[in-house]
C-alpha atoms as a PDB file:
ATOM      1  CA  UNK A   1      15.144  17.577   2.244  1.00  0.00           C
ATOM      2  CA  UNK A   2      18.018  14.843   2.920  1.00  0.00           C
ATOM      3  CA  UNK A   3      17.072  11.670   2.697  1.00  0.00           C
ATOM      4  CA  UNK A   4      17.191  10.651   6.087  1.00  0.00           C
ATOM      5  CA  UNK A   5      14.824  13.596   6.237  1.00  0.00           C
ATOM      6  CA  UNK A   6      12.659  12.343   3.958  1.00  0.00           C
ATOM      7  CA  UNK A   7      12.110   8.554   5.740  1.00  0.00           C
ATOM      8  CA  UNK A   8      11.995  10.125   8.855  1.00  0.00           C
ATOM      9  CA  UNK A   9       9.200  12.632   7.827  1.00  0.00           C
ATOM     10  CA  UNK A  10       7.078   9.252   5.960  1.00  0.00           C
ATOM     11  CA  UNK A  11       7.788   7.538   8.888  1.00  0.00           C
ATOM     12  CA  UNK A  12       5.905   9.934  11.074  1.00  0.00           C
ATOM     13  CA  UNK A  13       3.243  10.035   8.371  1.00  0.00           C
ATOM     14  CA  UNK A  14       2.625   6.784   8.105  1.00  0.00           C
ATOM     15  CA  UNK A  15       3.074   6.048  12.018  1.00  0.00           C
ATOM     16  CA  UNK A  16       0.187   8.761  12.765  1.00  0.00           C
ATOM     17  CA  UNK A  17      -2.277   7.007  10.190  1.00  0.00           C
ATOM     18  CA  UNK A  18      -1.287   3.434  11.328  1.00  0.00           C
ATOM     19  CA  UNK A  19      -4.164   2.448  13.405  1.00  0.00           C
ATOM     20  CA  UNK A  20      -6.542   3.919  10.804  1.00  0.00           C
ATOM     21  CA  UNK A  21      -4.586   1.589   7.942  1.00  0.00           C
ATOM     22  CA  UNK A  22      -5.038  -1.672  10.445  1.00  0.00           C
ATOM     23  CA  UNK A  23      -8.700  -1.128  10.701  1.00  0.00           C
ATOM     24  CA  UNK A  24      -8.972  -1.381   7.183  1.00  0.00           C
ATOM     25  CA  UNK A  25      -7.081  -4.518   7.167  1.00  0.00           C
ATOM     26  CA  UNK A  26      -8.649  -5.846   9.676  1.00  0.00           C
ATOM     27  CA  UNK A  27     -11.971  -5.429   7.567  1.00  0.00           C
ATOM     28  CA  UNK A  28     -11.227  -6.906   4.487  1.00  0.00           C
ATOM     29  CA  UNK A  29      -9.380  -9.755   5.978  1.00  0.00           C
ATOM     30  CA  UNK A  30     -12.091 -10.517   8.226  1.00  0.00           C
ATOM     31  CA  UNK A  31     -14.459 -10.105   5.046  1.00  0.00           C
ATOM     32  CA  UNK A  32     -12.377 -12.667   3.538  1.00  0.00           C
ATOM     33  CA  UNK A  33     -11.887 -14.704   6.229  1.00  0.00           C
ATOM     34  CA  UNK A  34     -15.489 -14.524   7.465  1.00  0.00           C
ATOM     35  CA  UNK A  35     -13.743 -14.298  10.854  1.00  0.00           C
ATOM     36  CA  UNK A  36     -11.303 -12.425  12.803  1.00  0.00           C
ATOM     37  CA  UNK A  37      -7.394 -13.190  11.882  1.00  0.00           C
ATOM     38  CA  UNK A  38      -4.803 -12.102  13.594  1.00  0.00           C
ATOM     39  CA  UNK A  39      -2.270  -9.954  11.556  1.00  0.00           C
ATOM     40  CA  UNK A  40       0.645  -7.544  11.802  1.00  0.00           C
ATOM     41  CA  UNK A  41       1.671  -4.763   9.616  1.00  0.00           C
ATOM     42  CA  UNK A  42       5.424  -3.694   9.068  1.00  0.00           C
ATOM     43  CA  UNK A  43       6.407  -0.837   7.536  1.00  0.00           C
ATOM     44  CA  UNK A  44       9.888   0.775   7.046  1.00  0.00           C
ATOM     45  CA  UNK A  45      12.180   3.397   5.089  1.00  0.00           C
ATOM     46  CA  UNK A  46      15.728   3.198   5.606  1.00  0.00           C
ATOM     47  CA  UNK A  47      16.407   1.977   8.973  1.00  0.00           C
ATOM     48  CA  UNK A  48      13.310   2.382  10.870  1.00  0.00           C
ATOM     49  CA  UNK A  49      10.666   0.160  11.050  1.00  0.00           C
ATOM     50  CA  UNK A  50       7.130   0.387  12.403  1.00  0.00           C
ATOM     51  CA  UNK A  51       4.573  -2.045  13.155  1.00  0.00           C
ATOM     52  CA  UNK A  52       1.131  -2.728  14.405  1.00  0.00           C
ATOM     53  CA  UNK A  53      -0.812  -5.884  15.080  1.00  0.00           C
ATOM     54  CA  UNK A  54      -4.074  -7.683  15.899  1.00  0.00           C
ATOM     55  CA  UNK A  55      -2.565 -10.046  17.903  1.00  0.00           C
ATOM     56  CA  UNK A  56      -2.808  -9.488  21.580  1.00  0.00           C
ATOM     57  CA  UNK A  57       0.741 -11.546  23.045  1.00  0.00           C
ATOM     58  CA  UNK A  58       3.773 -10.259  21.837  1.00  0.00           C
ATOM     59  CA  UNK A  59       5.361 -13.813  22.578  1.00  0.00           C
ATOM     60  CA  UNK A  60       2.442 -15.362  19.381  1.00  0.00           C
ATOM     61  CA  UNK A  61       4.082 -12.566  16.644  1.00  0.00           C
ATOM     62  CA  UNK A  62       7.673 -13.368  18.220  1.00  0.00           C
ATOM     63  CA  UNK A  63       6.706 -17.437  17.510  1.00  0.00           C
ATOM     64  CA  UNK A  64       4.986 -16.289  14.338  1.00  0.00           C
ATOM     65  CA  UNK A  65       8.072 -14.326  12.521  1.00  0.00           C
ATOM     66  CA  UNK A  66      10.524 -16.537  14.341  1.00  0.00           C
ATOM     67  CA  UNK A  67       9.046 -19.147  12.034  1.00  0.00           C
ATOM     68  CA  UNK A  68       9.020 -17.543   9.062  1.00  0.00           C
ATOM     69  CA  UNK A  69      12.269 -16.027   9.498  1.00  0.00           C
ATOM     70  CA  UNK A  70      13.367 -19.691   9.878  1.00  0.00           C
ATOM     71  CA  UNK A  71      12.183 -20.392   6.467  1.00  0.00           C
ATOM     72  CA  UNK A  72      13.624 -17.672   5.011  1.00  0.00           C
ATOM     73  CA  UNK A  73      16.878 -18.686   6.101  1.00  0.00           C
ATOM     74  CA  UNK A  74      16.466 -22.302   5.232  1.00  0.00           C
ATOM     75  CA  UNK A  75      16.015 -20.677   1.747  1.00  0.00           C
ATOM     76  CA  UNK A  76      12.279 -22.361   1.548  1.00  0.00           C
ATOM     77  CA  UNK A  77       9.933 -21.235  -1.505  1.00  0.00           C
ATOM     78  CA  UNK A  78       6.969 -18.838  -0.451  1.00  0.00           C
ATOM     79  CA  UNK A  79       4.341 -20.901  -0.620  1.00  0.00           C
ATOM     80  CA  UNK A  80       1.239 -18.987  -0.265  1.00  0.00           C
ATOM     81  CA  UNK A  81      -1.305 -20.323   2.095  1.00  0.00           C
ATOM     82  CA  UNK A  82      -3.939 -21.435   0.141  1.00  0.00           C
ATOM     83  CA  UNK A  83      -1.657 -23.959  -1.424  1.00  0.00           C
ATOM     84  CA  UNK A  84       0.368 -24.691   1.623  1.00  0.00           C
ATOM     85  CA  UNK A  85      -0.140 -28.193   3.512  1.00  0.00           C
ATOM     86  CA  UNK A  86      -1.043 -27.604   6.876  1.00  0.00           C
ATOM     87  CA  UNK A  87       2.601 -29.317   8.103  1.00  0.00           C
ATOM     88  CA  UNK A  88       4.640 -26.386   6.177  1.00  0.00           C
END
């Protein structure tokens, strides 16, 4: 199998089990969080990318990896949220 074969076959794996993956996401983070938290879930092979998401409005993930994206760029540290000031 080429490898174009290959991500294209995981792809479809993992894009027919997605929904089932979020739910379990959804749990624990809502275990952790004690309350529902809106997520999304990317994943990709070469090229393709796949996502799903707990948020309702496209627009709030656009605003949310807009953001990030931003950061990334800016060359900011990952700060993980727990240790993050609320203005960062």
């Amino acid at each position: 199998m080429s490898t174009v074969d290959r991500s294209q076959h995981v792809m479809e794996a993992v894009s027919r089990d997605l929904r089932r993956i979020a739910g379990v996401v959804d749990e624990e983070i809502r275990e952790a969080a004690g309350e529902p938290v809106a997520f999304t879930l990317f994943v990709w092979t070469k090229g393709r990318c796949s996502y799903i998401s707990s948020a309702t409005e496209r627009g709030e993930i656009i605003t949310v990896l807009g953001a990030m994206i931003a950061r990334w760029k800016a060359g900011e540290a990952d700060i993980p949220a727990h240790l993050a000031r609320p203005d960062q």
